[in-house]
C-alpha atoms as a PDB file:
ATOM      1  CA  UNK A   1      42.414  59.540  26.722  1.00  0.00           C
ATOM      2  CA  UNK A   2      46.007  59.151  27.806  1.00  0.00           C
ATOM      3  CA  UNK A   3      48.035  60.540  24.840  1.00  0.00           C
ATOM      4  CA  UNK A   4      47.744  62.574  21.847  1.00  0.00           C
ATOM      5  CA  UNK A   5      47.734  60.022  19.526  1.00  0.00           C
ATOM      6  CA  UNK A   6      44.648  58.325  21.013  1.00  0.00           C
ATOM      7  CA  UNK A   7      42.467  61.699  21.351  1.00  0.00           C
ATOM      8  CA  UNK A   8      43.641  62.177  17.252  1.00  0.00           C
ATOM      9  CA  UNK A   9      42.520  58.784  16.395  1.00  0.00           C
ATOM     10  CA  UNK A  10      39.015  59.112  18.375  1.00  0.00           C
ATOM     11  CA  UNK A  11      38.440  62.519  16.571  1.00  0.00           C
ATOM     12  CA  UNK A  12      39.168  61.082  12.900  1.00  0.00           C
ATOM     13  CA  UNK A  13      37.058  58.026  13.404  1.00  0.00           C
ATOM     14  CA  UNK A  14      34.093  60.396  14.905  1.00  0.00           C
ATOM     15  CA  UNK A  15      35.072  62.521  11.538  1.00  0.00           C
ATOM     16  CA  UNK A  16      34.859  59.627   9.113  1.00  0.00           C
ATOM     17  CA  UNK A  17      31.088  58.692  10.874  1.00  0.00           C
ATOM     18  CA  UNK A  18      29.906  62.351  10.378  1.00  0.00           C
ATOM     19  CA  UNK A  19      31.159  62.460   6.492  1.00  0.00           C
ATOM     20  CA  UNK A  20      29.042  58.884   6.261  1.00  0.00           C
ATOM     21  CA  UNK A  21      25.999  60.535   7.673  1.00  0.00           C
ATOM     22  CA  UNK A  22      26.372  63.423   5.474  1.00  0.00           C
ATOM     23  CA  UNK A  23      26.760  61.167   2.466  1.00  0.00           C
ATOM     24  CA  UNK A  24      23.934  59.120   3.474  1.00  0.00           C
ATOM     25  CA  UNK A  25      21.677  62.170   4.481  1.00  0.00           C
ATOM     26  CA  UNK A  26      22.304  63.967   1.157  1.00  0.00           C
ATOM     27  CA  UNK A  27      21.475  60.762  -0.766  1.00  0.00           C
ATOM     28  CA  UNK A  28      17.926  60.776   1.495  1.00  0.00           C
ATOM     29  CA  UNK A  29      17.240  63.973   0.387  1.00  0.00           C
ATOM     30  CA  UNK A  30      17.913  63.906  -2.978  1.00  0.00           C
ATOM     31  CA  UNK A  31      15.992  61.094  -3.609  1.00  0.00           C
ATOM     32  CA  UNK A  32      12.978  63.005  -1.738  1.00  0.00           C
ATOM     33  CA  UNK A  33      13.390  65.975  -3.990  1.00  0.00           C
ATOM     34  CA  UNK A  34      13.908  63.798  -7.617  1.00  0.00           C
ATOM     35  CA  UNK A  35      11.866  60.845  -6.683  1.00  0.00           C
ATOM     36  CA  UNK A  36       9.369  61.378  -9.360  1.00  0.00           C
ATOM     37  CA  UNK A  37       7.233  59.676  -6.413  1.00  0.00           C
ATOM     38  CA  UNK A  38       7.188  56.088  -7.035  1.00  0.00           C
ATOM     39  CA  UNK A  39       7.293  53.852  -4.096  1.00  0.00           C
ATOM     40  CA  UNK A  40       7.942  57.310  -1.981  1.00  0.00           C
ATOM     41  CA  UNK A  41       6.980  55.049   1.023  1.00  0.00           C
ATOM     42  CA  UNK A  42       9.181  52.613   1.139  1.00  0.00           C
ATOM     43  CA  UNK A  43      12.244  54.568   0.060  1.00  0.00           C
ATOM     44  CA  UNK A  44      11.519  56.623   3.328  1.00  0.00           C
ATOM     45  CA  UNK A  45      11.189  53.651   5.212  1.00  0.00           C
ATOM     46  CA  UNK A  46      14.233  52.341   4.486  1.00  0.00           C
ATOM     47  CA  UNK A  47      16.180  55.475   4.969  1.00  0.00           C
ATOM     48  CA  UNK A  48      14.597  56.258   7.669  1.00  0.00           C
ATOM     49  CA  UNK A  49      16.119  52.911   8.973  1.00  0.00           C
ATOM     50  CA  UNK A  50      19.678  53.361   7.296  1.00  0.00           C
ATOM     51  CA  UNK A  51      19.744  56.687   9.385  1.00  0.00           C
ATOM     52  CA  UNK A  52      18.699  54.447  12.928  1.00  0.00           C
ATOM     53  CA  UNK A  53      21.217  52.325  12.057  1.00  0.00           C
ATOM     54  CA  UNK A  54      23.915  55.072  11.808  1.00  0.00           C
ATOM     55  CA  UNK A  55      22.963  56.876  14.835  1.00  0.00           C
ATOM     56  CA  UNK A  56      23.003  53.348  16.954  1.00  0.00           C
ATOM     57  CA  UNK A  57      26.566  52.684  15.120  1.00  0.00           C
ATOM     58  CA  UNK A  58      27.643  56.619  16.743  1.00  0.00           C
ATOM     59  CA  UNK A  59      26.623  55.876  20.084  1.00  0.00           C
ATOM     60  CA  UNK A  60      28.449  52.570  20.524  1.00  0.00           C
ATOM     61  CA  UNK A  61      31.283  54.048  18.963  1.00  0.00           C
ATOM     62  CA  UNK A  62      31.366  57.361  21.599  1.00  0.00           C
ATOM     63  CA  UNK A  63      30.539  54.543  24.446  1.00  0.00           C
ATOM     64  CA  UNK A  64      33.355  52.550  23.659  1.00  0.00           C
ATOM     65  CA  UNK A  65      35.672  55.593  23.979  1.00  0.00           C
ATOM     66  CA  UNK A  66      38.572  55.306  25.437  1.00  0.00           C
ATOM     67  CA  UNK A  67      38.926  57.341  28.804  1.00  0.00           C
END
């Protein structure tokens, strides 16, 4: 990172990602907890792939860094 401005930028967006997977995780969880149990499965599977698809949308952000 050459200037200020670019390290700032870099450190909101990685911010903004985190407050996502927050939001998403606490969503995950409370659906866990108030359920009531129907289709348990599925609702697991699909978060389960919401959170893959957040953690492969971190990595190609921190890859994609600039230097």
């Amino acid at each position: 990172m050459d200037s200020l401005l670019e390290f700032l930028s870099f450190t909101k967006g990685i911010e903004y990602l985190i407050g996502i997977g927050f939001l998403i995780a606490f969503i995950a969880f409370w659906q866990l907890v108030y359920g009531k149990g129907k289709g348990l499965v599925i609702k697991i599977a699909v978060l389960s792939y919401m959170v893959l698809a957040f953690i492969l949308l971190v990595v190609s952000c921190l890859n994609t860094a600039p230097q």
